[in-house]
N, C-alpha and C. Protein backbone atom coordinates (compact mmCIF):
# COMPACT_ATOMS: atom_id res chain seq x y z
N UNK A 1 -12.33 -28.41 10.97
CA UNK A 1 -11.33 -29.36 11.40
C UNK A 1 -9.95 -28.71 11.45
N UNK A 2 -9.75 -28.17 10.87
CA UNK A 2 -8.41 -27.29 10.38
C UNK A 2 -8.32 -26.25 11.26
N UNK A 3 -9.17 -25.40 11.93
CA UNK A 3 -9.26 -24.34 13.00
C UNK A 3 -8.87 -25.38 14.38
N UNK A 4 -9.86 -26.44 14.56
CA UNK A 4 -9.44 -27.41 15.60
C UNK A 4 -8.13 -28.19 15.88
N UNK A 5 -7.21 -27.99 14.56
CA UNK A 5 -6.31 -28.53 14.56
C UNK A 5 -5.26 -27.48 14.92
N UNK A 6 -5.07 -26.69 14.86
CA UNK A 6 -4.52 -25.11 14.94
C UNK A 6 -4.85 -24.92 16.27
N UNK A 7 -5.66 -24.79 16.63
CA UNK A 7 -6.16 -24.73 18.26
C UNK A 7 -5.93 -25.49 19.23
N UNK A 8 -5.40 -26.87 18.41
CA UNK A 8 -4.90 -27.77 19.64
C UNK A 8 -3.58 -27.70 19.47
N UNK A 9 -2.86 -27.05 18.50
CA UNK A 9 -0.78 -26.89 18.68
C UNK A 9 -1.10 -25.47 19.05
N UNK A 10 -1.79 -24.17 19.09
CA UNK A 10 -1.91 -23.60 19.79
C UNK A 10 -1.38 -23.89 21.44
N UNK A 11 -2.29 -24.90 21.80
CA UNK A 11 -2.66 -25.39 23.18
C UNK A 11 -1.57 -26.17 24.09
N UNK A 12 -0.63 -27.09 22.80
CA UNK A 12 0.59 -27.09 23.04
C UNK A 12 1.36 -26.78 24.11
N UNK A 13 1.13 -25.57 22.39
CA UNK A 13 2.44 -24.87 22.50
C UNK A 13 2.33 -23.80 24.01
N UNK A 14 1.16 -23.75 24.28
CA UNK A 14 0.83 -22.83 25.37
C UNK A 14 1.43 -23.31 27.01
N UNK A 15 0.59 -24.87 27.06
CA UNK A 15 1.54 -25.56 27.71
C UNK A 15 3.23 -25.85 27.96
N UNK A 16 3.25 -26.19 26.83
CA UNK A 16 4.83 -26.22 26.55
C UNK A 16 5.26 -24.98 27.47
N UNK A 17 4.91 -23.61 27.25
CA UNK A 17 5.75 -22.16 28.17
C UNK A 17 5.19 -22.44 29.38
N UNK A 18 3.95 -22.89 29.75
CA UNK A 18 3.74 -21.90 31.19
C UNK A 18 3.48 -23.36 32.18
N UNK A 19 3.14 -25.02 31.51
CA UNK A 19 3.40 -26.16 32.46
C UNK A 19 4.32 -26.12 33.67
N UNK A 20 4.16 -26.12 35.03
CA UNK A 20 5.81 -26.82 36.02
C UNK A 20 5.08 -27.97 36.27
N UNK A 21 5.74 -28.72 36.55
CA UNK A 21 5.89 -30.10 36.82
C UNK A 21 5.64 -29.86 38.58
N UNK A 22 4.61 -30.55 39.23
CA UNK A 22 4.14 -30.54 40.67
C UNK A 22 3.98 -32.14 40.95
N UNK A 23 3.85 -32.05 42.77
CA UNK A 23 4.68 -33.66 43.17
C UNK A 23 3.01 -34.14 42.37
N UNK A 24 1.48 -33.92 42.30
CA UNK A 24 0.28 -34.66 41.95
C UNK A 24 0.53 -34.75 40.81
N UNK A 25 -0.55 -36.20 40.44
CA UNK A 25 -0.33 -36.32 38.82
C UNK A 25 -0.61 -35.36 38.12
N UNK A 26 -0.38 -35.30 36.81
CA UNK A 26 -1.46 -34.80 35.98
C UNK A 26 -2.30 -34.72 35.04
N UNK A 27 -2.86 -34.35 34.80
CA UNK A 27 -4.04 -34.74 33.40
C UNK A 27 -4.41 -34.09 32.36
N UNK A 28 -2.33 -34.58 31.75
CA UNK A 28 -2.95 -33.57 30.14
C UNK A 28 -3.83 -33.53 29.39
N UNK A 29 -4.59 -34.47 29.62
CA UNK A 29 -5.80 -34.41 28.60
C UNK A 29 -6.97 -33.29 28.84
N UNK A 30 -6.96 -33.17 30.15
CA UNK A 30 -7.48 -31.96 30.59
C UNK A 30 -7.17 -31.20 30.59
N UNK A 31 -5.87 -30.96 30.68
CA UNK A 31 -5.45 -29.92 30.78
C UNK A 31 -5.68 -29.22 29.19
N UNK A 32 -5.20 -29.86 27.75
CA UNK A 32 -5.04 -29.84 26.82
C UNK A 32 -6.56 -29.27 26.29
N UNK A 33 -7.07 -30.08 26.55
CA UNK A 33 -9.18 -29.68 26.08
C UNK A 33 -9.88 -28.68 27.16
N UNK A 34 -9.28 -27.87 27.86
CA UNK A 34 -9.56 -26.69 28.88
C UNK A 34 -8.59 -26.27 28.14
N UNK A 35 -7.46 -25.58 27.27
CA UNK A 35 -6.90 -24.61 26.99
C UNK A 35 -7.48 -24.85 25.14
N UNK A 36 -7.53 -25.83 25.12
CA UNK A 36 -8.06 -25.80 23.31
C UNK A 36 -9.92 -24.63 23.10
N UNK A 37 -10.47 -25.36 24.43
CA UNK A 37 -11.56 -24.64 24.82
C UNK A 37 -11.43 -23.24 24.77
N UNK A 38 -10.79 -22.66 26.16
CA UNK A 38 -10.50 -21.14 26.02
C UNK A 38 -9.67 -20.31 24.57
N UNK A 39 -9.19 -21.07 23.72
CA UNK A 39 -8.53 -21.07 22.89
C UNK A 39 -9.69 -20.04 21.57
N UNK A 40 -10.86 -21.56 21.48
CA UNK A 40 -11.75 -21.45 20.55
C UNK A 40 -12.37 -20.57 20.64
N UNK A 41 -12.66 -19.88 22.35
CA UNK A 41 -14.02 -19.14 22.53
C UNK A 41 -12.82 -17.68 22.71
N UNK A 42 -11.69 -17.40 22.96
CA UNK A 42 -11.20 -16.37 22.21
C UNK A 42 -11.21 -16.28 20.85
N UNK A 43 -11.50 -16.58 20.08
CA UNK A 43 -11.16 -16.37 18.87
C UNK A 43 -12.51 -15.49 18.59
N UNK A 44 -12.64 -14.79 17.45
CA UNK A 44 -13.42 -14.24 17.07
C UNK A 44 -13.57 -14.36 15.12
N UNK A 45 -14.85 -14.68 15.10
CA UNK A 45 -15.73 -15.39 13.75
C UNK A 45 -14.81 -13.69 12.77
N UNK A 46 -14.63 -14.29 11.32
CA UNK A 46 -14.30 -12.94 10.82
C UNK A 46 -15.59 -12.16 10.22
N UNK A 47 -16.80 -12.65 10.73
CA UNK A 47 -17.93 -11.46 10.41
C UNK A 47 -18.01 -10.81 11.60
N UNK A 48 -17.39 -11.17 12.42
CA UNK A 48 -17.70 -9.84 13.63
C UNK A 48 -16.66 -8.90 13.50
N UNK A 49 -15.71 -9.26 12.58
CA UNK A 49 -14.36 -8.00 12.50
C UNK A 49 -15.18 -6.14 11.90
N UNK A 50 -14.79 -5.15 12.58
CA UNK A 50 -14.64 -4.43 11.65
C UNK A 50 -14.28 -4.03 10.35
N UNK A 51 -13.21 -4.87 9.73
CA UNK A 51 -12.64 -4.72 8.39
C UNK A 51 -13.80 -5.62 7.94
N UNK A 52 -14.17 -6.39 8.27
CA UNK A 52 -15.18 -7.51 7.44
C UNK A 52 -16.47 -6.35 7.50
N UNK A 53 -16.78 -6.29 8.09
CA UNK A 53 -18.42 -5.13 8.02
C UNK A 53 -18.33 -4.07 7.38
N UNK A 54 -17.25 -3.37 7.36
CA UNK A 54 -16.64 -1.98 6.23
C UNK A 54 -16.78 -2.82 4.96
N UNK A 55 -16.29 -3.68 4.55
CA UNK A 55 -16.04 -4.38 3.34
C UNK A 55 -17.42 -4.79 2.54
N UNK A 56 -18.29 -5.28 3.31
CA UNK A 56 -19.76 -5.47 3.54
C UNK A 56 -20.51 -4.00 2.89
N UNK A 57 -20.15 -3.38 3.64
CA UNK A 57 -20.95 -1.98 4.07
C UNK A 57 -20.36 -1.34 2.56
N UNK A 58 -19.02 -1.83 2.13
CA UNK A 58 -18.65 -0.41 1.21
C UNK A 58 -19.27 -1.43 -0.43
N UNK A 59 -19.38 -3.21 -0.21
CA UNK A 59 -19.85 -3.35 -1.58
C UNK A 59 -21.20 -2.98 -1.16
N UNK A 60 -22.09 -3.57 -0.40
CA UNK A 60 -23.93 -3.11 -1.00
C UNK A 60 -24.02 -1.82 -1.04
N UNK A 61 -22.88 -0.58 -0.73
CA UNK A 61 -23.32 0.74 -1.32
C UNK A 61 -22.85 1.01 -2.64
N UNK A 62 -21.76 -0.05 -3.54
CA UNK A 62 -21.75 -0.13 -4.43
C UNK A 62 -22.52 -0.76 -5.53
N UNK A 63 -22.90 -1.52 -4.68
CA UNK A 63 -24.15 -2.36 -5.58
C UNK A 63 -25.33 -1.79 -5.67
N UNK A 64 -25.71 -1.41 -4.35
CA UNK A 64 -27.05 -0.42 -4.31
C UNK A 64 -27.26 0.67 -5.40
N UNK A 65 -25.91 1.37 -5.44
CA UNK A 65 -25.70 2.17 -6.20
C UNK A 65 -25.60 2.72 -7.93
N UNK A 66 -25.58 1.02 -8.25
CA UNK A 66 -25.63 1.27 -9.76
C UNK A 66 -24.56 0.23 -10.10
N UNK A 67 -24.59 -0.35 -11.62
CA UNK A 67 -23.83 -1.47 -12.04
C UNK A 67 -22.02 -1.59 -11.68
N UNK A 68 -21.77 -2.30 -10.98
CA UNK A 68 -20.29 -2.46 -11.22
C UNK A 68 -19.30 -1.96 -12.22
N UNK A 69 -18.52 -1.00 -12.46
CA UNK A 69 -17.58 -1.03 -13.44
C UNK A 69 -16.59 -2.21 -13.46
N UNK A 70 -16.07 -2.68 -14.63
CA UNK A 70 -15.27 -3.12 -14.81
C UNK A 70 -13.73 -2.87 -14.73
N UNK A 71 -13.29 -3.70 -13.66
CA UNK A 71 -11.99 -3.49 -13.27
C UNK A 71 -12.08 -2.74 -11.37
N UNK A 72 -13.31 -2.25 -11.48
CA UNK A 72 -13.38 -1.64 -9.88
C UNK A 72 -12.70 -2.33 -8.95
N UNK A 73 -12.30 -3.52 -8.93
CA UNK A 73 -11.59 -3.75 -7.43
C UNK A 73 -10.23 -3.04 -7.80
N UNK A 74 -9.76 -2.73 -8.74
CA UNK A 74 -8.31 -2.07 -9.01
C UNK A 74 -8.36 -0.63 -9.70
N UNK A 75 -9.43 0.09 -9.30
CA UNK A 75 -9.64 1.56 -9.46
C UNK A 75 -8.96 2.10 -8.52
N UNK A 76 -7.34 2.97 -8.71
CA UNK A 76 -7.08 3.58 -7.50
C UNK A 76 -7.18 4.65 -8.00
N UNK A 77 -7.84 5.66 -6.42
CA UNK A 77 -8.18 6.84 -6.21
C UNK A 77 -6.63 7.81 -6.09
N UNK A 78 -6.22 9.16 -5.67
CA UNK A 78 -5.76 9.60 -5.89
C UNK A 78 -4.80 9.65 -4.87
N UNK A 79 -5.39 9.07 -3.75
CA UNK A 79 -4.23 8.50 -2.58
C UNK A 79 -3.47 7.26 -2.78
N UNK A 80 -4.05 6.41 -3.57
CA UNK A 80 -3.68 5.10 -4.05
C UNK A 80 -2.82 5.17 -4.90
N UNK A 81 -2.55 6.11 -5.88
CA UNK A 81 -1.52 6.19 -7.12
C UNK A 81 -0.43 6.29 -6.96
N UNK A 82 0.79 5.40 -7.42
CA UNK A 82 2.00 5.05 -7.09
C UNK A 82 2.38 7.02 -7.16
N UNK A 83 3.75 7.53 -7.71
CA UNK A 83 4.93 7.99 -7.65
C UNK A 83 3.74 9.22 -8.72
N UNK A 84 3.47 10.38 -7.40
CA UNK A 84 2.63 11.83 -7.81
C UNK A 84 1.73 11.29 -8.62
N UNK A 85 0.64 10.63 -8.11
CA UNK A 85 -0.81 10.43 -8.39
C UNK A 85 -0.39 9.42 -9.56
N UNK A 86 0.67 8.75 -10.32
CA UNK A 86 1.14 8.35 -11.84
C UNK A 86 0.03 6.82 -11.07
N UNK A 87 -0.56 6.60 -12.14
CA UNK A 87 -1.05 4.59 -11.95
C UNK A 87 -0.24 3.66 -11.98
N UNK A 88 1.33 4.23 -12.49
CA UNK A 88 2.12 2.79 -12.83
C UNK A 88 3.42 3.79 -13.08
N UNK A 89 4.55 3.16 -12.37
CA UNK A 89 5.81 3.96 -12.28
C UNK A 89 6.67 3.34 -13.32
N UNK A 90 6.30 2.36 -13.64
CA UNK A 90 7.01 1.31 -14.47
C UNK A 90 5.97 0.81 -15.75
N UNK A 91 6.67 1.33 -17.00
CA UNK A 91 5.89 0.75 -18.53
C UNK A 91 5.82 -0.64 -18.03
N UNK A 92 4.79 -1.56 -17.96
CA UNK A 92 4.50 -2.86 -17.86
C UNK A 92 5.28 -3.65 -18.94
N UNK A 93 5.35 -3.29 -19.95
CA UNK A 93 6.08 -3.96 -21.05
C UNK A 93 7.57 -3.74 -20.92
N UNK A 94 8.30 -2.36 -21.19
CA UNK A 94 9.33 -2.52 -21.39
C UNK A 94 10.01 -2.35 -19.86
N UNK A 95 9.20 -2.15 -18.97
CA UNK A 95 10.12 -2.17 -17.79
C UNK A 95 10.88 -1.06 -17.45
N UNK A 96 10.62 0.00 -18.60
CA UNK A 96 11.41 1.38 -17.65
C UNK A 96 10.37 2.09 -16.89
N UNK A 97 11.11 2.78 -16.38
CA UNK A 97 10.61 4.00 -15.45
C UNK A 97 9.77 4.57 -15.96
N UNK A 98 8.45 4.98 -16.19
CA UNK A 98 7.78 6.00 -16.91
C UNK A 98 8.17 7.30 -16.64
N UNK A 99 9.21 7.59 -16.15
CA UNK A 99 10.02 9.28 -16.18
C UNK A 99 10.87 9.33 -17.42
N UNK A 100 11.43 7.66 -17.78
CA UNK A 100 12.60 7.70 -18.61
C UNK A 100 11.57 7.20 -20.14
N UNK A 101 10.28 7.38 -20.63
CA UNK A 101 10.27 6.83 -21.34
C UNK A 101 10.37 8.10 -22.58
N UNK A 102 9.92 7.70 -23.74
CA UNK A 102 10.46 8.58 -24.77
C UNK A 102 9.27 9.21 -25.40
N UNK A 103 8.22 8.05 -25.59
CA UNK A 103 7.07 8.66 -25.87
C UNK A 103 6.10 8.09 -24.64
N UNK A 104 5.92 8.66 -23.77
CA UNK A 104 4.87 8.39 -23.41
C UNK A 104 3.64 8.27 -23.10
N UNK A 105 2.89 7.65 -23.43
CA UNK A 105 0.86 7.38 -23.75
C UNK A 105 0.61 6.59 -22.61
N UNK A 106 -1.15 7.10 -22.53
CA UNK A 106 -2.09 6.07 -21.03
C UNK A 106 -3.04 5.88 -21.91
N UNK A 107 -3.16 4.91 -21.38
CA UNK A 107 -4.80 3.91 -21.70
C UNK A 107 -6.43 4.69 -21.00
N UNK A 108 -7.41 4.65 -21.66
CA UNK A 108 -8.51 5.26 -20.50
C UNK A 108 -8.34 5.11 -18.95
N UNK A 109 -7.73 4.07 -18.50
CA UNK A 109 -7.34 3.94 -17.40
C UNK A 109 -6.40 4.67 -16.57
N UNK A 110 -5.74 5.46 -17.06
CA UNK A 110 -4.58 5.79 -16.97
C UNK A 110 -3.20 5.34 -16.90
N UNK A 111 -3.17 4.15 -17.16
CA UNK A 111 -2.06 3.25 -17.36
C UNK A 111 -1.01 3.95 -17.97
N UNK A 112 0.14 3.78 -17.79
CA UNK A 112 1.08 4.75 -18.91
C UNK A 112 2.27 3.44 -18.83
N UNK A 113 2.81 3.69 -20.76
CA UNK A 113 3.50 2.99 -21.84
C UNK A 113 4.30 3.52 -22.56
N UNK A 114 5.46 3.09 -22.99
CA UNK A 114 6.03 3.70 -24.17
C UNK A 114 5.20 3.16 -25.32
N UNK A 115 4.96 4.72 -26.02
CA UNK A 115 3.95 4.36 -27.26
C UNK A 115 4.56 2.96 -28.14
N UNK A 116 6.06 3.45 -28.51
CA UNK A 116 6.65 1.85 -29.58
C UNK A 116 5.81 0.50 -28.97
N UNK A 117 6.14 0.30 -27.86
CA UNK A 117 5.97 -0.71 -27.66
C UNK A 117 4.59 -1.45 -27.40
N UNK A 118 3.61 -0.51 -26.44
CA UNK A 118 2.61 -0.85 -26.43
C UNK A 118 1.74 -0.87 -28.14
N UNK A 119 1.94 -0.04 -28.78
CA UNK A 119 1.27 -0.30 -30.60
C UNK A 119 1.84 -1.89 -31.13
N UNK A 120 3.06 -1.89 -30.55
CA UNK A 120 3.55 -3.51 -31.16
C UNK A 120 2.88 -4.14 -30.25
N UNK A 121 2.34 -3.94 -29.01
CA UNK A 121 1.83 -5.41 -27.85
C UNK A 121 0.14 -5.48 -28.73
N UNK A 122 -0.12 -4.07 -28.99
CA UNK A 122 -1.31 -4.23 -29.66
C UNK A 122 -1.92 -5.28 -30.73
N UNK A 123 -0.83 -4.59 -31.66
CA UNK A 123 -0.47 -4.57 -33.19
C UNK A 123 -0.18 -7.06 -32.89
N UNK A 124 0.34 -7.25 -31.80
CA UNK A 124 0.65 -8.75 -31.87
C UNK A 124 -0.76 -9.18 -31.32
N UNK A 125 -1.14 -8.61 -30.33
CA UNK A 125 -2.15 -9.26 -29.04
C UNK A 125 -3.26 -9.49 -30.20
N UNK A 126 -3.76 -8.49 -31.02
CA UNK A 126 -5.04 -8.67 -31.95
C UNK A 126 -4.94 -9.42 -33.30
N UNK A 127 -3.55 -9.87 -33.76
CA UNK A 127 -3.46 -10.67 -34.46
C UNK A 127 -4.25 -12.47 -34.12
N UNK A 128 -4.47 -12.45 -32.61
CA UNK A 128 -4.68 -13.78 -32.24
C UNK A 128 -6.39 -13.43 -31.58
N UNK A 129 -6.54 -12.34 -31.51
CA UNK A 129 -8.07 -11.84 -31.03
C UNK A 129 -8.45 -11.12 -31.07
N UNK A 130 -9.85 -10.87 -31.25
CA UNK A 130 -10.55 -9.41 -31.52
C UNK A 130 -10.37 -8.28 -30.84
N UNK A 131 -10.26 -8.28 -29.45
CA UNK A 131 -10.29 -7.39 -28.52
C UNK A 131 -8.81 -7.71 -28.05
N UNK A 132 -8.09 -6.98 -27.09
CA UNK A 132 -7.07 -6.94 -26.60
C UNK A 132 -7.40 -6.13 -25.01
N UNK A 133 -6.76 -6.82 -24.06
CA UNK A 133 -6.56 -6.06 -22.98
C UNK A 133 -5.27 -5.42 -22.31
N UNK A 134 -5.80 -4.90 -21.68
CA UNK A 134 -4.66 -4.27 -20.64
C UNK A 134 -3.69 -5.40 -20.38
N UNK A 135 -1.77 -5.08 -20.24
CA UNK A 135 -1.28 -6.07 -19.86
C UNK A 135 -0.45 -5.99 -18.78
N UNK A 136 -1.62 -5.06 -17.89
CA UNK A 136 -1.09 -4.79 -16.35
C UNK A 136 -2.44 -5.90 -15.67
N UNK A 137 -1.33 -7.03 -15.01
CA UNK A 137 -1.65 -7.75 -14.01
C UNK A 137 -2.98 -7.20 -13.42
N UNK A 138 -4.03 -7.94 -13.27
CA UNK A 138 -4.73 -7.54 -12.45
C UNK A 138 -5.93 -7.00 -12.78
N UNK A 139 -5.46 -6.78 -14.67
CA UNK A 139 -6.74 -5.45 -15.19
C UNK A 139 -7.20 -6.51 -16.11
N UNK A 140 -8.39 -6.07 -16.58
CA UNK A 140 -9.33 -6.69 -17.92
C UNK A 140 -10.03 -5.74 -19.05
N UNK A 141 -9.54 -4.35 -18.70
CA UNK A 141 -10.04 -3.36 -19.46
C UNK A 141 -9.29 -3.57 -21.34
N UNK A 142 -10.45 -3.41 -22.07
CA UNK A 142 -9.66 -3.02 -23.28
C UNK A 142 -9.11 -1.88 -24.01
N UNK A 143 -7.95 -2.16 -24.93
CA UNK A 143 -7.21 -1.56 -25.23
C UNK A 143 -6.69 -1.16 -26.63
N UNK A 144 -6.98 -0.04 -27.02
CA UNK A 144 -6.51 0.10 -28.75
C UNK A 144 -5.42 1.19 -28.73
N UNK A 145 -4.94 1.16 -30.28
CA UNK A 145 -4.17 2.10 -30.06
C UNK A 145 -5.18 3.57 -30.29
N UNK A 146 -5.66 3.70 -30.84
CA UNK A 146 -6.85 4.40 -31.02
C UNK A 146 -7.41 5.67 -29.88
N UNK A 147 -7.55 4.22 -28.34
CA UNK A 147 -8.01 5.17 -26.90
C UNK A 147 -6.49 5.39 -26.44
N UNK A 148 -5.05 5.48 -27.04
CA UNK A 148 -4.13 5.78 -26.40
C UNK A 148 -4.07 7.55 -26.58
N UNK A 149 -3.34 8.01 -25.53
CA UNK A 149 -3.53 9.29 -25.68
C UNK A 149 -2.15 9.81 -25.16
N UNK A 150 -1.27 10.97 -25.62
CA UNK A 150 -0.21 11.51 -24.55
C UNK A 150 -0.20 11.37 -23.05
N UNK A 151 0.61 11.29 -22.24
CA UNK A 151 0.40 10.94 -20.73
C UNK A 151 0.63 12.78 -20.30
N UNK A 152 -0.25 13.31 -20.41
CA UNK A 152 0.48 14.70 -20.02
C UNK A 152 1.03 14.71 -18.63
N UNK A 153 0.67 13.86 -17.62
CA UNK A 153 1.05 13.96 -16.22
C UNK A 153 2.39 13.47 -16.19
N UNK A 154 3.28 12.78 -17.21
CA UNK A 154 4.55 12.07 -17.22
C UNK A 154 5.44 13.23 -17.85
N UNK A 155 4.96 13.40 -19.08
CA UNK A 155 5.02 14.88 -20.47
C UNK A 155 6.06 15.97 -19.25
N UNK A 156 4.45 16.06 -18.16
CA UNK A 156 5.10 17.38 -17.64
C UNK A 156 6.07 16.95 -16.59
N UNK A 157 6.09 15.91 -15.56
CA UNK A 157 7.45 15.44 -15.04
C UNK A 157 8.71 15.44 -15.51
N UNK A 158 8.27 14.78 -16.68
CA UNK A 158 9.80 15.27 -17.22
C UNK A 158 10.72 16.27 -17.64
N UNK A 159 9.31 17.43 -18.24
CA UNK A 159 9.52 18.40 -18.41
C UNK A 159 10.58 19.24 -16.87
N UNK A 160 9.85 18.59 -16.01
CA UNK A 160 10.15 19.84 -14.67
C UNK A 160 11.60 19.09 -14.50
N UNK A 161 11.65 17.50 -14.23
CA UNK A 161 12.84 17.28 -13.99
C UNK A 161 13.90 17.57 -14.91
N UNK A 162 13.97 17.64 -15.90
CA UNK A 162 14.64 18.69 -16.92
C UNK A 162 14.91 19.78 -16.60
N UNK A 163 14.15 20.48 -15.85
CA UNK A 163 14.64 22.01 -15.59
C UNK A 163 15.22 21.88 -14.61
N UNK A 164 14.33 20.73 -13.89
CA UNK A 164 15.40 21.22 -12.30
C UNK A 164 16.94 20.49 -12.37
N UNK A 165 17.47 19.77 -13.36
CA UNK A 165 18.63 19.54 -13.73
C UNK A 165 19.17 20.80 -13.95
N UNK A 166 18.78 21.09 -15.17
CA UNK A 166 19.28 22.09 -15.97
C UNK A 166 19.52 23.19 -14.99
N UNK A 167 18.94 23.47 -13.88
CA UNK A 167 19.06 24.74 -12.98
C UNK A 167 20.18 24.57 -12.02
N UNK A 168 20.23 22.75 -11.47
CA UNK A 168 20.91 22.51 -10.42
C UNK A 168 22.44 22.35 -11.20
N UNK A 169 22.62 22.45 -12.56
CA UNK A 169 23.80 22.43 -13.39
C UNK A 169 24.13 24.18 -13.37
N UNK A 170 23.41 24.95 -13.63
CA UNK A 170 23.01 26.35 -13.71
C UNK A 170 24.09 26.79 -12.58
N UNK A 171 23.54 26.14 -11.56
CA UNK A 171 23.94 26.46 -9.74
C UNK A 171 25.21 25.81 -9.59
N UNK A 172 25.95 25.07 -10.07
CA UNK A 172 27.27 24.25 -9.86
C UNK A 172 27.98 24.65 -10.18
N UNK A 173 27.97 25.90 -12.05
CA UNK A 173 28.86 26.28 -12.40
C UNK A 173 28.99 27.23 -11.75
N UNK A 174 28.03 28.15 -11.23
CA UNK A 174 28.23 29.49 -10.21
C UNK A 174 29.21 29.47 -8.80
C-alpha cells in the first residue's frame, strides 16, 4: 500500500512537469493510472539488485563456511580501519584522540583506550554484572582488564610523530 501510495505522488508529480492543457477534455484519471502503471513496472523488486545478491552470496558463504563469530557484521578488515589501519581514532570513553592518549591499551578486538579509564569502565560495569562488554556502539564482545594489552600500533604513532616534531623543530632552528 505504501509503494502504491508513493507511486501515485510520483505520478503527480510527473504530471504536474510535463501536462499542457489542449482545447479536448481530459482524463486524469487515466491519465494518472497509465503513469502510476509505468511507474510500478519500472521499478525493480530489491532481490533483483546486485547489492542484494552479493549480500546473499557473501552470508551463505559465511554460513556455509563455519559458525558465525560474534560481532562479524562489525569486523573491519584492513581497508575498513579508520586513521592507518587504527579501529577507533577516538578512546570511546574519554573522547580523545588515540594519538593523544597517555597509556594506551586494545581489547582482543583491537579497540584502543586510555588504560585509566577503561580499568575504571571495567572496574564499575562488573560491579552490576558478571561479564562486561565492549563500550563501542555497535559491539557485544567481552571485556577484562586482563585481555587488555599495549596498543603497539598507537605506542609507535606516537613515537614517530614525536620525532617528526622533534626533527621539523630540528629544521626551523637551522
Amino acid at each position: 500500500m505504501k509503494a502504491q501510495g508513493l507511486a501515485y505522488r510520483q505520478a503527480l508529480a510527473a504530471l504536474r512537469n510535463e501536462y499542457t492543457m489542449g482545447d479536448d477534455p481530459t482524463n486524469f484519471a487515466a491519465l494518472i493510472a497509465a503513469e502510476v502503471a509505468q511507474i510500478q513496472s519500472d521499478r525493480v523488486a530489491p532481490q533483483e539488485t546486485d547489492e542484494y545478491k552479493n549480500l546473499v552470496r557473501d552470508m551463505e558463504r559465511r554460513l556455509t563456511g563455519g559458525e558465525l563469530l560474534e560481532d562479524e557484521d562489525i569486523v573491519l578488515d584492513e581497508t575498513q580501519h579508520g586513521m592507518d589501519g587504527l579501529a577507533n581514532t577516538v578512546c570511546p570513553i574519554s573522547g580523545k584522540n588515540v594519538l593523544d592518549l597517555h597509556d594506551p591499551v586494545q581489547d582482543e578486538r583491537g579497540f584502543i583506550y586510555e588504560r585509566e579509564v577503561i580499568e575504571a569502565y571495567i572496574k564499575e560495569a562488573s560491579r552490576n554484572r558478571s561479564t562486561v562488554t565492549c563500550p563501542v556502539a555497535g559491539t557485544s564482545h567481552k571485556i577484562t582488564v586482563a585481555s587488555l594489552r599495549p596498543a603497539a600500533g598507537v605506542i609507535s604513532k606516537q613515537r614517530q610523530a614525536k620525532a617528526n616534531r622533534r626533527q621539523s623543530m630540528d629544521e626551523d632552528i637551522l
